[in-house]
PDB file of N, CA and C in Angstrom:
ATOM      1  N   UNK A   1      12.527  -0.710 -21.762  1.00  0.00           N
ATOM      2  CA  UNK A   1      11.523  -0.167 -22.655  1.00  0.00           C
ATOM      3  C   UNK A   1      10.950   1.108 -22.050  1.00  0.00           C
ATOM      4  N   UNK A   2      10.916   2.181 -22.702  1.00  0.00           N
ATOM      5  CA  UNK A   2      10.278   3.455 -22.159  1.00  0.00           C
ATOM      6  C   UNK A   2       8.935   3.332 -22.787  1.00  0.00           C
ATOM      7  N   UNK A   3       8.487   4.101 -21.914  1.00  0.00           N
ATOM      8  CA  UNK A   3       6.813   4.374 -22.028  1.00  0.00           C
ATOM      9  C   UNK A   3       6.554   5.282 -22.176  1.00  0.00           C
ATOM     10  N   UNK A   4       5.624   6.123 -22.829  1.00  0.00           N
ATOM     11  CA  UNK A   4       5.460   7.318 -23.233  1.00  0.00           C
ATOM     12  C   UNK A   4       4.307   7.645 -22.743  1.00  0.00           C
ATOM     13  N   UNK A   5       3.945   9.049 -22.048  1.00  0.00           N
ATOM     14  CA  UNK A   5       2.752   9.150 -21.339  1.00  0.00           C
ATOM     15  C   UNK A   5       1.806   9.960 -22.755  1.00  0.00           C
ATOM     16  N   UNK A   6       0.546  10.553 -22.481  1.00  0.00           N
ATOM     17  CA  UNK A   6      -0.430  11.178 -23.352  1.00  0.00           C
ATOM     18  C   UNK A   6       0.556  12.328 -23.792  1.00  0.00           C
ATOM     19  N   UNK A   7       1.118  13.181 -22.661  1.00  0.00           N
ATOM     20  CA  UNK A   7       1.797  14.008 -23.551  1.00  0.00           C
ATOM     21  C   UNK A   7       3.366  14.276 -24.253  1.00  0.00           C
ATOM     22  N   UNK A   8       3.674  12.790 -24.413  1.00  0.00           N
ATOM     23  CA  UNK A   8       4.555  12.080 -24.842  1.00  0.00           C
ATOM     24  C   UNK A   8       6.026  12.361 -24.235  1.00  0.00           C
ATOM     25  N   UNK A   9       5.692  12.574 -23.255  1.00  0.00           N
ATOM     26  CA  UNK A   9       6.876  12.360 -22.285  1.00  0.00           C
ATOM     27  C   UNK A   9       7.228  11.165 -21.706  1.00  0.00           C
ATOM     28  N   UNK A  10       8.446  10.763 -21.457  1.00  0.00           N
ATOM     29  CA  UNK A  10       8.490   9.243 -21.330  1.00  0.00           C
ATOM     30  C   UNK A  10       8.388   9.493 -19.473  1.00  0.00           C
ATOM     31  N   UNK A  11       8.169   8.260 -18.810  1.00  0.00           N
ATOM     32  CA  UNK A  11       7.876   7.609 -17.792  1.00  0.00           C
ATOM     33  C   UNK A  11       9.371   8.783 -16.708  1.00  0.00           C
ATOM     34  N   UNK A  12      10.076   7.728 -17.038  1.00  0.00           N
ATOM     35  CA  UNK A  12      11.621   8.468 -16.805  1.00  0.00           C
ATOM     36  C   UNK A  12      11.683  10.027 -16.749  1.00  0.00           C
ATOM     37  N   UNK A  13      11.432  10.352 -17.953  1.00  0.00           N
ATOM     38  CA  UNK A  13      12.038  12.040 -17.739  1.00  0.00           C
ATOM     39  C   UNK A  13      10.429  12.791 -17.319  1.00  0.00           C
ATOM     40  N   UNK A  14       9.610  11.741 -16.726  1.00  0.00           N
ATOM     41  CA  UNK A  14       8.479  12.894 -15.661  1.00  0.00           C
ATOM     42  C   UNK A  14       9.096  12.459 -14.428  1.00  0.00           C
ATOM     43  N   UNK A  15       9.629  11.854 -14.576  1.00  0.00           N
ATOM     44  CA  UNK A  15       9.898  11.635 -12.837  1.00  0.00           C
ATOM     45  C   UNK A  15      11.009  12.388 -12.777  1.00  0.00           C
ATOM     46  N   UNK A  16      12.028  12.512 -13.569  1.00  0.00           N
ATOM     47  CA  UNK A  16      13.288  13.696 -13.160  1.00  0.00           C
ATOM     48  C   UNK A  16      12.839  14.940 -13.167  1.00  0.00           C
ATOM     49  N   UNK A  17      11.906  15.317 -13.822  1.00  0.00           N
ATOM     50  CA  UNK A  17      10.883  16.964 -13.832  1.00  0.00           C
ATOM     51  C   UNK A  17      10.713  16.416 -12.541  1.00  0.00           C
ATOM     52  N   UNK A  18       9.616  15.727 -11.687  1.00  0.00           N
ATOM     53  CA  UNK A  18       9.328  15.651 -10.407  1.00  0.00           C
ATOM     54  C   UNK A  18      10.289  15.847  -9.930  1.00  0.00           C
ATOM     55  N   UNK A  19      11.391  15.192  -9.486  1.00  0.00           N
ATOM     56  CA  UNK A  19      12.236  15.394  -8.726  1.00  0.00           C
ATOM     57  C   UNK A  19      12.605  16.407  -8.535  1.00  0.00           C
ATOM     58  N   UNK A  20      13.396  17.170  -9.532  1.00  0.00           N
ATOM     59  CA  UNK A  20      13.655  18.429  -9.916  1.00  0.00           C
ATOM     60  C   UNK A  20      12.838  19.238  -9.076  1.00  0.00           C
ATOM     61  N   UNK A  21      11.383  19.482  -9.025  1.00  0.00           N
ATOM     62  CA  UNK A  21      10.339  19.967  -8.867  1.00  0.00           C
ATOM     63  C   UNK A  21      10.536  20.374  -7.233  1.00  0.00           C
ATOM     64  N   UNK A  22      10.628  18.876  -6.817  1.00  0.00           N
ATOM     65  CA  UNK A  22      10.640  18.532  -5.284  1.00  0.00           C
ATOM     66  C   UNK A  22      11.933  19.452  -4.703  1.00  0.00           C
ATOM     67  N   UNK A  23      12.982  18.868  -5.516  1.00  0.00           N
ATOM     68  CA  UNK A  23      14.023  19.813  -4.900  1.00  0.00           C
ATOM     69  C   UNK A  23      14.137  21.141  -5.099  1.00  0.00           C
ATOM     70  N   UNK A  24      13.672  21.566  -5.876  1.00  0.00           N
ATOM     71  CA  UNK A  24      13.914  23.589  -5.774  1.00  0.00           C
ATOM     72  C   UNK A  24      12.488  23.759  -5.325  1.00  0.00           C
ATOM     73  N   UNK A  25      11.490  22.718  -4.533  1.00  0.00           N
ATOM     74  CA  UNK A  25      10.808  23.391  -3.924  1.00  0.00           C
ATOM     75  C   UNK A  25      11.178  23.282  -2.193  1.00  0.00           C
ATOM     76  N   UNK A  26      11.701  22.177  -1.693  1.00  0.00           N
ATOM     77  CA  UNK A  26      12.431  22.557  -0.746  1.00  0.00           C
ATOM     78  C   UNK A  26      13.651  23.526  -0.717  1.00  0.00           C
ATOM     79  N   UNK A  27      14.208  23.944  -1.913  1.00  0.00           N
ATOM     80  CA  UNK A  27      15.308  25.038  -1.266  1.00  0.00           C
ATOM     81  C   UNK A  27      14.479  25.937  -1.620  1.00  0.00           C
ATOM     82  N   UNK A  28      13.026  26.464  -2.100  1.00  0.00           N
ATOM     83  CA  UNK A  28      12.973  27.448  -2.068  1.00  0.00           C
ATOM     84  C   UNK A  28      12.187  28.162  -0.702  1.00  0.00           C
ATOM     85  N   UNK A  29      11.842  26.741  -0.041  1.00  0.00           N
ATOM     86  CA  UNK A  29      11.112  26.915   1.482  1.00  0.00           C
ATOM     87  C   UNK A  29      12.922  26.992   2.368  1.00  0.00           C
ATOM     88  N   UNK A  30      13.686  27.285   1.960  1.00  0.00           N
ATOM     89  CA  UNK A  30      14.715  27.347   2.325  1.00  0.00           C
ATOM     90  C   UNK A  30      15.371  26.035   3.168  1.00  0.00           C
ATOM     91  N   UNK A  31      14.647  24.667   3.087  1.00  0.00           N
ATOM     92  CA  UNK A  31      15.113  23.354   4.124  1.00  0.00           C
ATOM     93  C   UNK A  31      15.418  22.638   3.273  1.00  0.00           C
ATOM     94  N   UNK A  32      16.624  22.719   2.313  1.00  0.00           N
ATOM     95  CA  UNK A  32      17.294  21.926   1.617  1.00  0.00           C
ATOM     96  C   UNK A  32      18.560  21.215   1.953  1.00  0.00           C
ATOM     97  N   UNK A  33      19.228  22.313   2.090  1.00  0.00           N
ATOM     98  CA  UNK A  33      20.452  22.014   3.586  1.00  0.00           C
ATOM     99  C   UNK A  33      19.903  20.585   4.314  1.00  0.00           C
ATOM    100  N   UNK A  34      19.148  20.985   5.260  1.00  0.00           N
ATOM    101  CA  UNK A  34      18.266  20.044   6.314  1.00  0.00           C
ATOM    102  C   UNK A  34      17.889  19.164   5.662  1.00  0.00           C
ATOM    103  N   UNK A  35      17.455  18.956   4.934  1.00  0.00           N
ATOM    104  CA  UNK A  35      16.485  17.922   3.916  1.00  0.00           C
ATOM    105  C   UNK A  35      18.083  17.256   3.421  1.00  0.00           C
ATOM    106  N   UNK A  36      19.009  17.669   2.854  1.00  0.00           N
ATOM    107  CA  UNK A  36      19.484  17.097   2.264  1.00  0.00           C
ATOM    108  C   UNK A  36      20.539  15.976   3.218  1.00  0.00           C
ATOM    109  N   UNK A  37      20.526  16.840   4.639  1.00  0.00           N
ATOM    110  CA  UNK A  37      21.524  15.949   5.348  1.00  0.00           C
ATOM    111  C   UNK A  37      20.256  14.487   5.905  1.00  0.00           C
ATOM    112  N   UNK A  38      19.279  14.928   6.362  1.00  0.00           N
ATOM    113  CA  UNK A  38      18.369  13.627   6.522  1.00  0.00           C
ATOM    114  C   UNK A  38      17.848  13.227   5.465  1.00  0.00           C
ATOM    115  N   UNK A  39      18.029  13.107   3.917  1.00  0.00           N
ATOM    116  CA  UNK A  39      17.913  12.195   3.401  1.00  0.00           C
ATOM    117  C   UNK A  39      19.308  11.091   2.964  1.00  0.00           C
ATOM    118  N   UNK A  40      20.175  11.553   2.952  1.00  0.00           N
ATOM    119  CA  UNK A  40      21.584  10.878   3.513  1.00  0.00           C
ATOM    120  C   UNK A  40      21.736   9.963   4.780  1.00  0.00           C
ATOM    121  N   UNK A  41      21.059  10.791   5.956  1.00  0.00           N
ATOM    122  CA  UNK A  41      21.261   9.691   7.132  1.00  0.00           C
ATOM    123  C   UNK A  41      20.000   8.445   7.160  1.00  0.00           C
ATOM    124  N   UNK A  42      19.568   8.828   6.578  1.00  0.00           N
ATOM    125  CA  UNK A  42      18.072   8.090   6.393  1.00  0.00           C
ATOM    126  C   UNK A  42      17.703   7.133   5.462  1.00  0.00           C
ATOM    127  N   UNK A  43      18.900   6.909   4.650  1.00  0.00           N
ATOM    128  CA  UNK A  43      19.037   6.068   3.462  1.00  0.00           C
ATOM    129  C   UNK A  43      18.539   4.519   3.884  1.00  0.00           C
ATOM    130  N   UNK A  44      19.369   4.425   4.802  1.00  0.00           N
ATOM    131  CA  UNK A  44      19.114   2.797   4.851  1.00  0.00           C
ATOM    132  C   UNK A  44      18.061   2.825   5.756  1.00  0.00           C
ATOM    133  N   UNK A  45      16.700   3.816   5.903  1.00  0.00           N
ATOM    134  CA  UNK A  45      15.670   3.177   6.624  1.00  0.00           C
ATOM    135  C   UNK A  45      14.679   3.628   5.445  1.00  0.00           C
ATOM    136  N   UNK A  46      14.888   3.801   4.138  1.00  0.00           N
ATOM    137  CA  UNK A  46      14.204   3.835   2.846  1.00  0.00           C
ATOM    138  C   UNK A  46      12.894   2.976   2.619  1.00  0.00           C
ATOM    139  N   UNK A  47      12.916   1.575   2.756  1.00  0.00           N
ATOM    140  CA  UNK A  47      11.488   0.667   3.247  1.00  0.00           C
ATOM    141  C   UNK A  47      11.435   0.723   4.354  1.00  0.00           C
ATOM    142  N   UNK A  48      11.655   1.227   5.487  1.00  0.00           N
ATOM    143  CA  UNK A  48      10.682   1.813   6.400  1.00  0.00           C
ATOM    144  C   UNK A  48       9.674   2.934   5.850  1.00  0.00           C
ATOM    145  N   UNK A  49      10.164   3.390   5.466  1.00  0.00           N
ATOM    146  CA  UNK A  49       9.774   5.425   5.161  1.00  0.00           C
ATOM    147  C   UNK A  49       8.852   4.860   4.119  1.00  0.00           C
ATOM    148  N   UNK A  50       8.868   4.228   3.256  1.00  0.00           N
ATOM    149  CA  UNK A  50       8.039   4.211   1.843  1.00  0.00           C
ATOM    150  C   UNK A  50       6.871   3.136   2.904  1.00  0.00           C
ATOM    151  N   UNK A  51       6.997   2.567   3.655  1.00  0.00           N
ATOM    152  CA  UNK A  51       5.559   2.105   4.293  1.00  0.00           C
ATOM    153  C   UNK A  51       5.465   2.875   4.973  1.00  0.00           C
ATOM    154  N   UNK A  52       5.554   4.101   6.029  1.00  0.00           N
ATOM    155  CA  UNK A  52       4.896   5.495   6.612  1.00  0.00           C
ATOM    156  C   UNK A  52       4.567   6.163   5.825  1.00  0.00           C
ATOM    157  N   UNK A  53       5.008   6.334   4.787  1.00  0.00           N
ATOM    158  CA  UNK A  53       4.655   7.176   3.754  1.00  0.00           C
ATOM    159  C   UNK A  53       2.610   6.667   3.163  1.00  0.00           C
ATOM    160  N   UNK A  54       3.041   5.575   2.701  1.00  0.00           N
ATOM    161  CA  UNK A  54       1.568   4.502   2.474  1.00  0.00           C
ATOM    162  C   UNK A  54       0.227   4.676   3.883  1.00  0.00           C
ATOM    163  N   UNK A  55       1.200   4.715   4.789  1.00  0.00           N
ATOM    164  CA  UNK A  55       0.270   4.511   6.246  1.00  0.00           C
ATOM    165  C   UNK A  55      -0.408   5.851   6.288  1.00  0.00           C
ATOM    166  N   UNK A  56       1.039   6.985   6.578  1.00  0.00           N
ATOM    167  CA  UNK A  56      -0.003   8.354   6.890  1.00  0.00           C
ATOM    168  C   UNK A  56      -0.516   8.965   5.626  1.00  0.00           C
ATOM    169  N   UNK A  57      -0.182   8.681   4.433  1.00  0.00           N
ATOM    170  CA  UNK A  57      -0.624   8.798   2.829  1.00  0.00           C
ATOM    171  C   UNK A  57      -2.572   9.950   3.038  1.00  0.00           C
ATOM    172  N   UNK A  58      -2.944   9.000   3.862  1.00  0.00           N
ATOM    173  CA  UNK A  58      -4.422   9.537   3.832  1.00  0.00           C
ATOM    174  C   UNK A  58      -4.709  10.780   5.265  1.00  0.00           C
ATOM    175  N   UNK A  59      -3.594  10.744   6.089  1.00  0.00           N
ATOM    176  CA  UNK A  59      -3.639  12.020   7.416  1.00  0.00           C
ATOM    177  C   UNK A  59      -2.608  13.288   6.462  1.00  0.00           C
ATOM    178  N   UNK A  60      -1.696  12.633   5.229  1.00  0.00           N
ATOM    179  CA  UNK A  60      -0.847  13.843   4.729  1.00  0.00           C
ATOM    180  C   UNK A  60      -1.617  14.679   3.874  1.00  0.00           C
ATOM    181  N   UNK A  61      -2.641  13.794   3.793  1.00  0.00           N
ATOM    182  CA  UNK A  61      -3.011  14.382   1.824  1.00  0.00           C
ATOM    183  C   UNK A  61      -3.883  15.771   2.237  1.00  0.00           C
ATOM    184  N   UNK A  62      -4.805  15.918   3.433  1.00  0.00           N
ATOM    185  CA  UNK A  62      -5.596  17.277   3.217  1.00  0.00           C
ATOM    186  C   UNK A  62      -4.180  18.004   4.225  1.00  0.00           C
ATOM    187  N   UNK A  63      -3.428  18.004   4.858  1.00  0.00           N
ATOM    188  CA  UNK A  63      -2.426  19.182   5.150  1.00  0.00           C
ATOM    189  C   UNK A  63      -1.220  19.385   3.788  1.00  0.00           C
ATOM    190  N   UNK A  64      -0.747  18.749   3.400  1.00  0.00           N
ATOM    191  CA  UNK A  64       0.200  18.584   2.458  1.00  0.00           C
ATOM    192  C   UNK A  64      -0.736  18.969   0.796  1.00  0.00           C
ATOM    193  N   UNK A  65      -1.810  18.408   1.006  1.00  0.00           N
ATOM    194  CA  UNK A  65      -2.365  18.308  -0.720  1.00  0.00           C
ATOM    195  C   UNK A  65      -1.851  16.675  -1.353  1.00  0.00           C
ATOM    196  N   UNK A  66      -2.735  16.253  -2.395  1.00  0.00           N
ATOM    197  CA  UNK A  66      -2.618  15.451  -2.654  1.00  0.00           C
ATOM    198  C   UNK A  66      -1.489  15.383  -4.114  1.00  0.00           C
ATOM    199  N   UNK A  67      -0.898  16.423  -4.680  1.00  0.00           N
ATOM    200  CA  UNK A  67      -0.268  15.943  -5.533  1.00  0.00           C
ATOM    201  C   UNK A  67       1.662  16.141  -4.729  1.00  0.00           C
ATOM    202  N   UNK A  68       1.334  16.663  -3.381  1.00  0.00           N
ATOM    203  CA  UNK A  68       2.830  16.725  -2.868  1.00  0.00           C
ATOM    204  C   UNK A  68       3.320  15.436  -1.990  1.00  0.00           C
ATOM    205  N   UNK A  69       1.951  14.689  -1.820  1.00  0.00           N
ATOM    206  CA  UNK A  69       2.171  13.569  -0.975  1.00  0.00           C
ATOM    207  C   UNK A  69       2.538  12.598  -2.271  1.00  0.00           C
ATOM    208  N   UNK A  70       1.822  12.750  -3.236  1.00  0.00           N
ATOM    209  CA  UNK A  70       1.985  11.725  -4.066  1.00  0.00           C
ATOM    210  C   UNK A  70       3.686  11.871  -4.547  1.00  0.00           C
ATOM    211  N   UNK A  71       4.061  13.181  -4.807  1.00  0.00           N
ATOM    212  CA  UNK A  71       5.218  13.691  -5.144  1.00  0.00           C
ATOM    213  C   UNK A  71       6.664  13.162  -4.127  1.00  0.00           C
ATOM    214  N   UNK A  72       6.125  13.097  -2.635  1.00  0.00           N
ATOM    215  CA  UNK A  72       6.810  12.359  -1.641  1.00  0.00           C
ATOM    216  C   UNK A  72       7.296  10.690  -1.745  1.00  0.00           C
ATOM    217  N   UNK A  73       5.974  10.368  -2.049  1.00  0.00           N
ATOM    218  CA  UNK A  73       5.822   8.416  -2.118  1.00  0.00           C
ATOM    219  C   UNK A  73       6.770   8.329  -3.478  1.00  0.00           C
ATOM    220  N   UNK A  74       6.356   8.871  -4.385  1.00  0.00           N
ATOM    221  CA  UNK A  74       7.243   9.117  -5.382  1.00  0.00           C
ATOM    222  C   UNK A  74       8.550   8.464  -5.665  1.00  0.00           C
ATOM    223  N   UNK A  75       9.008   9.743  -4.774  1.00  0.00           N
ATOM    224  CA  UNK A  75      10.468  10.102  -4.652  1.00  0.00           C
ATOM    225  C   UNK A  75      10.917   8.750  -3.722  1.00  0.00           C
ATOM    226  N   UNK A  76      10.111   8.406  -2.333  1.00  0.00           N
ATOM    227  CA  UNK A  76      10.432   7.248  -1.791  1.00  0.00           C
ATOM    228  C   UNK A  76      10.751   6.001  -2.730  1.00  0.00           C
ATOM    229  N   UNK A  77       9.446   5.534  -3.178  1.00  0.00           N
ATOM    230  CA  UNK A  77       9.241   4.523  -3.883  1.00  0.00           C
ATOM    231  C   UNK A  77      10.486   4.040  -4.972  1.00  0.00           C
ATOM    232  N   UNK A  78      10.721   5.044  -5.543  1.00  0.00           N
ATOM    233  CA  UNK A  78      11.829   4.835  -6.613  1.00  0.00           C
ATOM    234  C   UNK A  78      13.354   5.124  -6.125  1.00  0.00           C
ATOM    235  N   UNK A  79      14.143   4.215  -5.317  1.00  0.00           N
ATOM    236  CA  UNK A  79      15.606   4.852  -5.385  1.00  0.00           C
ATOM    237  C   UNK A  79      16.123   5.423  -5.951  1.00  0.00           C
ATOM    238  N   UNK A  80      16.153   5.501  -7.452  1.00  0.00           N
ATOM    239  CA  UNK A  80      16.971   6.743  -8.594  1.00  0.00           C
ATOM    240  C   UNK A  80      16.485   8.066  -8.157  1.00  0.00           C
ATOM    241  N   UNK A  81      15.442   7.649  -8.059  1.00  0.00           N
ATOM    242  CA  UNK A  81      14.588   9.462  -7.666  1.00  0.00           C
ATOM    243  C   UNK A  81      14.941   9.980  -6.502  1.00  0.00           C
ATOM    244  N   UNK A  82      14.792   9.101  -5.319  1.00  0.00           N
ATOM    245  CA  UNK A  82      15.785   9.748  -4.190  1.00  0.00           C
ATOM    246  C   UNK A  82      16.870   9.606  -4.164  1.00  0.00           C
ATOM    247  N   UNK A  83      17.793   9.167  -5.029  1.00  0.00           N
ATOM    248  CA  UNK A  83      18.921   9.664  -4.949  1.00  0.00           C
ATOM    249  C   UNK A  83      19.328  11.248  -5.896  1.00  0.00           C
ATOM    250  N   UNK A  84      18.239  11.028  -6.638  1.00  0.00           N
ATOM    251  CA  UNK A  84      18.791  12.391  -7.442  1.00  0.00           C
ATOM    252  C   UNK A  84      18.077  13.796  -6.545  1.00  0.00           C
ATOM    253  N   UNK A  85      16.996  13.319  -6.034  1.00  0.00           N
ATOM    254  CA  UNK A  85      16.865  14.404  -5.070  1.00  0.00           C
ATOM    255  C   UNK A  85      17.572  14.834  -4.050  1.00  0.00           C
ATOM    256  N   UNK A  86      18.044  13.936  -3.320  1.00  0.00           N
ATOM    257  CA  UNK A  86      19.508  13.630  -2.374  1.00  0.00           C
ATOM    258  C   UNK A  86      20.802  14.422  -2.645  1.00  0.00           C
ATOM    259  N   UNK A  87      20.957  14.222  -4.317  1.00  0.00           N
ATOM    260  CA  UNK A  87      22.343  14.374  -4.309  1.00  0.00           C
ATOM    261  C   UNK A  87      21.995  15.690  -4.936  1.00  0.00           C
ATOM    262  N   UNK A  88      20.966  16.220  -5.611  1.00  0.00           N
ATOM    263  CA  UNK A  88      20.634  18.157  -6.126  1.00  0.00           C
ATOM    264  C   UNK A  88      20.549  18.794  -5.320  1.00  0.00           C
ATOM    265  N   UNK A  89      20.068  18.383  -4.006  1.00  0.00           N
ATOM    266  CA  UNK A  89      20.374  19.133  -2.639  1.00  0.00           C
ATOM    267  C   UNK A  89      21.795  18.989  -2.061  1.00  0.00           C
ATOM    268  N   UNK A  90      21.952  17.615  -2.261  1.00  0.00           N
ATOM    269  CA  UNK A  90      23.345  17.722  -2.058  1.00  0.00           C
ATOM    270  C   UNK A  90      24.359  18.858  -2.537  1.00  0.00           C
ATOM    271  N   UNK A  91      24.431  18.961  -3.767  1.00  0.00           N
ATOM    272  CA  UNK A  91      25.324  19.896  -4.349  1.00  0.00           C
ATOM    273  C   UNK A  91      25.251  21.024  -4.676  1.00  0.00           C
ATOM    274  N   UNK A  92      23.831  21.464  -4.092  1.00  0.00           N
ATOM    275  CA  UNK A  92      22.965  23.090  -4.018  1.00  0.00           C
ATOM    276  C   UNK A  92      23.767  23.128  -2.775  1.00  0.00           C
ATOM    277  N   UNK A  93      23.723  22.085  -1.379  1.00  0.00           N
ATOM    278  CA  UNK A  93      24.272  23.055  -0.324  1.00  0.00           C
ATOM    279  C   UNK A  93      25.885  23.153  -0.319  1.00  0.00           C
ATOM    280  N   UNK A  94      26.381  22.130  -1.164  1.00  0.00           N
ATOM    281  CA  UNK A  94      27.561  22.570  -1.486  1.00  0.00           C
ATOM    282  C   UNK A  94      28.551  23.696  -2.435  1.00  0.00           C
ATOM    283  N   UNK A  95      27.309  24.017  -2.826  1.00  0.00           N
ATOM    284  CA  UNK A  95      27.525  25.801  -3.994  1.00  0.00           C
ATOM    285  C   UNK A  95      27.349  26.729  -3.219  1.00  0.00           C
ATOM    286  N   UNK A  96      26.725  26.631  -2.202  1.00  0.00           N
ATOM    287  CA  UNK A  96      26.209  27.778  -1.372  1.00  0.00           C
ATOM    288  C   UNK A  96      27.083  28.737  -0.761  1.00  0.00           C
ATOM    289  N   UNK A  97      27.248  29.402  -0.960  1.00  0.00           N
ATOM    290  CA  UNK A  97      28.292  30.723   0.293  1.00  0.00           C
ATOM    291  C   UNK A  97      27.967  30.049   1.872  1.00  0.00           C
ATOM    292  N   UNK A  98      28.798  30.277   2.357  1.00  0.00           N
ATOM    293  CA  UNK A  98      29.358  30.133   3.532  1.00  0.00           C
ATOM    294  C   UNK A  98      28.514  30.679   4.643  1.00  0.00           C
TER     295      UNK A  98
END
């Protein structure tokens, strides 16, 4: 069942805008490459990371801001979402020139 938020976007396609979001904002800080190989090696410590994420949640939020931390837990929290962030970096650093 989809859910539709106030501005009638469903549940689902705000979180692929997020994602989206997340990833061309790390390649545009240029650490997508990087980002993309440690979220690959890092897969299977995924519930680790989503409880650090919860823990330092309140030391990230005034350096980071609070809608990029939330944007982080996010992406943790939901496997589809890190994988699609995973794999858009993935295949950004695989388009890339040499």
């Amino acid at each position: 069942m989809r859910v539709r938020t106030e501005s009638g976007v469903s549940q689902g396609e705000s979180r692929v805008k997020r994602a989206d979001a997340l990833a061309d904002e790390l390649e545009r800080r240029g650490i997508g490459g990087p980002a993309a190989i440690l979220m690959d090696a890092h897969r299977p410590l995924l519930p680790l990371l989503r409880q650090g994420a919860i823990f330092l949640g309140p030391l990230l939020n005034p350096l980071l801001g609070p809608r990029r931390v939330g944007a982080l837990r996010e992406a943790l929290e939901d496997p589809a979402t890190y994988d699609r962030v995973a794999a858009r970096l993935g295949a950004e650093r695989r388009d890339a020139p040499p």
